[in-house]
Protein backbone atom coordinates (compact mmCIF):
# COMPACT_ATOMS: atom_id res chain seq x y z
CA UNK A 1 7.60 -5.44 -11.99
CA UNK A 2 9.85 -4.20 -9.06
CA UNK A 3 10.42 -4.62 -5.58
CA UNK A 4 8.63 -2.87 -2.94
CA UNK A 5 11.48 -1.19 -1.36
CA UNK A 6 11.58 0.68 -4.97
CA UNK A 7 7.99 1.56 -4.50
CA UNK A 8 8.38 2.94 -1.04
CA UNK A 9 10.93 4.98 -1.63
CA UNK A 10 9.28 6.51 -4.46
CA UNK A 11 6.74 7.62 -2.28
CA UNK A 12 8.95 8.80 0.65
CA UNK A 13 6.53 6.92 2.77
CA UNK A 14 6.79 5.86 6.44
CA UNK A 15 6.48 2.43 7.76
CA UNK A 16 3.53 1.20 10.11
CA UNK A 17 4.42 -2.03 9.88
CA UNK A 18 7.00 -3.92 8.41
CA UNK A 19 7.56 -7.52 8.62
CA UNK A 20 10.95 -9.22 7.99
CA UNK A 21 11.75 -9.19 4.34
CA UNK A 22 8.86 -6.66 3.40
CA UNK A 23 11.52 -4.90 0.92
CA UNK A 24 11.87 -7.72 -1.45
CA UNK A 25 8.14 -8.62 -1.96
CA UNK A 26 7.38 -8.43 -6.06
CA UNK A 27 4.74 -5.56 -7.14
CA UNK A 28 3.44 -6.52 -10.17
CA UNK A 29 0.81 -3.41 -10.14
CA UNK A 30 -0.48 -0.82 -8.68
CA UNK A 31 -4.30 -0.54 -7.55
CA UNK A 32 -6.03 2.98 -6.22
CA UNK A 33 -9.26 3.23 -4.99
CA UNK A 34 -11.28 4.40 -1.56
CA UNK A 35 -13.81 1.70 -2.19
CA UNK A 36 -13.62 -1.45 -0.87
CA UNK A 37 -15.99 -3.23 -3.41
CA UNK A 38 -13.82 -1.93 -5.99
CA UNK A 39 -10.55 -3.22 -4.42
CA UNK A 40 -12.37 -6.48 -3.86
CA UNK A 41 -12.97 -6.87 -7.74
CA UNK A 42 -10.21 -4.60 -9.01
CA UNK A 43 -7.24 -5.28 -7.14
CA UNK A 44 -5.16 -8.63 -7.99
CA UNK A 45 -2.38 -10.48 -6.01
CA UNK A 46 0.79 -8.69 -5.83
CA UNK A 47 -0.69 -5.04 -5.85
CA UNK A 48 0.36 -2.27 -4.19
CA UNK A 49 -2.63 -0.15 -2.70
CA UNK A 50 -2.91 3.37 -2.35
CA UNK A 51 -6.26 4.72 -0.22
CA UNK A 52 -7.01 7.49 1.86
CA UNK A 53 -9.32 5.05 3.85
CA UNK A 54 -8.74 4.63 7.88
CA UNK A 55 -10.67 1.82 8.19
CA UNK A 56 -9.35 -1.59 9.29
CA UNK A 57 -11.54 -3.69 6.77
CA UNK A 58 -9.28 -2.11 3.93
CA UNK A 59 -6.32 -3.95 5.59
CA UNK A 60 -8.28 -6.95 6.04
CA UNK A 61 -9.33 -6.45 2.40
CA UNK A 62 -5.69 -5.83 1.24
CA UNK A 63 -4.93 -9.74 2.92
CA UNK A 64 -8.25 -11.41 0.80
CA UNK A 65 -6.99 -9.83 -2.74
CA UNK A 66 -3.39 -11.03 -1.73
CA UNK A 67 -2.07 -7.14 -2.02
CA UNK A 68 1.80 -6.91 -1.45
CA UNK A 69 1.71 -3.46 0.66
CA UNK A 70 -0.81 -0.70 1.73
CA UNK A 71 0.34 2.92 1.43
CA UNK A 72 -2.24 5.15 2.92
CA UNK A 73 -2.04 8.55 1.05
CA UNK A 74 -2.93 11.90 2.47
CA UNK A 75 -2.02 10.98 6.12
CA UNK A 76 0.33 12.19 8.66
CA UNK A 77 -1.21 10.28 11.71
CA UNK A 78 -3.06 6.74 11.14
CA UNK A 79 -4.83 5.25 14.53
CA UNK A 80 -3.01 3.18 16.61
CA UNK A 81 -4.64 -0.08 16.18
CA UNK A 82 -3.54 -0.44 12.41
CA UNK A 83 -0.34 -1.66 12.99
CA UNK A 84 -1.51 -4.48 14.89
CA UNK A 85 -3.98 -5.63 12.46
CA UNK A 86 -1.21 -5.04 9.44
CA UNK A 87 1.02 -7.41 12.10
CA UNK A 88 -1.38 -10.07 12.30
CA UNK A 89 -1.33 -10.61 8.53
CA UNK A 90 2.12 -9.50 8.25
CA UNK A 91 0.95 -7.27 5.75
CA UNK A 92 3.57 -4.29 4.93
CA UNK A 93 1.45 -1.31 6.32
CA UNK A 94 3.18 2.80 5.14
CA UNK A 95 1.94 5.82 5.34
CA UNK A 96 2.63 8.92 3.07
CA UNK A 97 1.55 12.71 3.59
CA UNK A 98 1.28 12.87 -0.46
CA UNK A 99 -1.86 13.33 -2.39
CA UNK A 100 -3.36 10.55 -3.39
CA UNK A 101 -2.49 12.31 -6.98
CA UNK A 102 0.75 12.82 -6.49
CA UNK A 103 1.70 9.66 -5.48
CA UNK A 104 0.25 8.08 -8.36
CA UNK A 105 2.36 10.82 -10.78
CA UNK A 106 5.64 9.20 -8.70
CA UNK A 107 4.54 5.71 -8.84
CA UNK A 108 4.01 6.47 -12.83
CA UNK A 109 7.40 7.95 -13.57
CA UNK A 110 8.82 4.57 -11.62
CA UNK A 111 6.65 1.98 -13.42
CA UNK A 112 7.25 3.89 -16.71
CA UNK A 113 11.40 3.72 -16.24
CA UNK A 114 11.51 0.02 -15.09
């Protein structure tokens, strides 16, 4: 368990979105998958999710499971609208031009050293 400032910068990742005291939320876990079904069932409360998907309904998905962040991997440009949907659930929204591989090699060496 860390905080999801420690997470972030891990990743080098960019914020989207970030509402007011998005750098002390707890991450209990981390939860990868481009499948919204599997995020649905897989994904628990506190989670930080890595996807490559660019579609709103995994942000709106993120908000059901009660996900602490979304990182979107393998992106340099996001569309525009994301940020407002990630403000409307004030849902910490990042983006990362990593693999989605690579980030999960970072995010290991963190959870492994905490």
């Amino acid at each position: 368990m860390a905080n999801l400032k420690d997470f972030i910068d891990s990743l080098s990742a960019i914020p989207v979105y970030t509402p007011a005291g998005w750098e002390n939320r707890v991450v209990r876990g981390v939860f990868v998958s481009d499948l919204i079904s599997d995020i649905l069932v897989g994904s628990g409360e506190e989670t930080l999710l890595l996807t490559s998907l660019l579609s709103e309904q995994v942000l709106r998905t993120a908000d059901v499971v009660g996900a602490a962040s979304v990182v979107l991997v393998n992106r340099n440009k996001i569309p525009a609208n994301f940020a407002q949907v990630a403000s409307k659930q004030e849902l910490p929204l990042f983006r990362t031009p990593l693999s989605k591989f690579d980030a999960c090699v970072r995010l290991g060496r963190l959870m492994e050293s905490s």
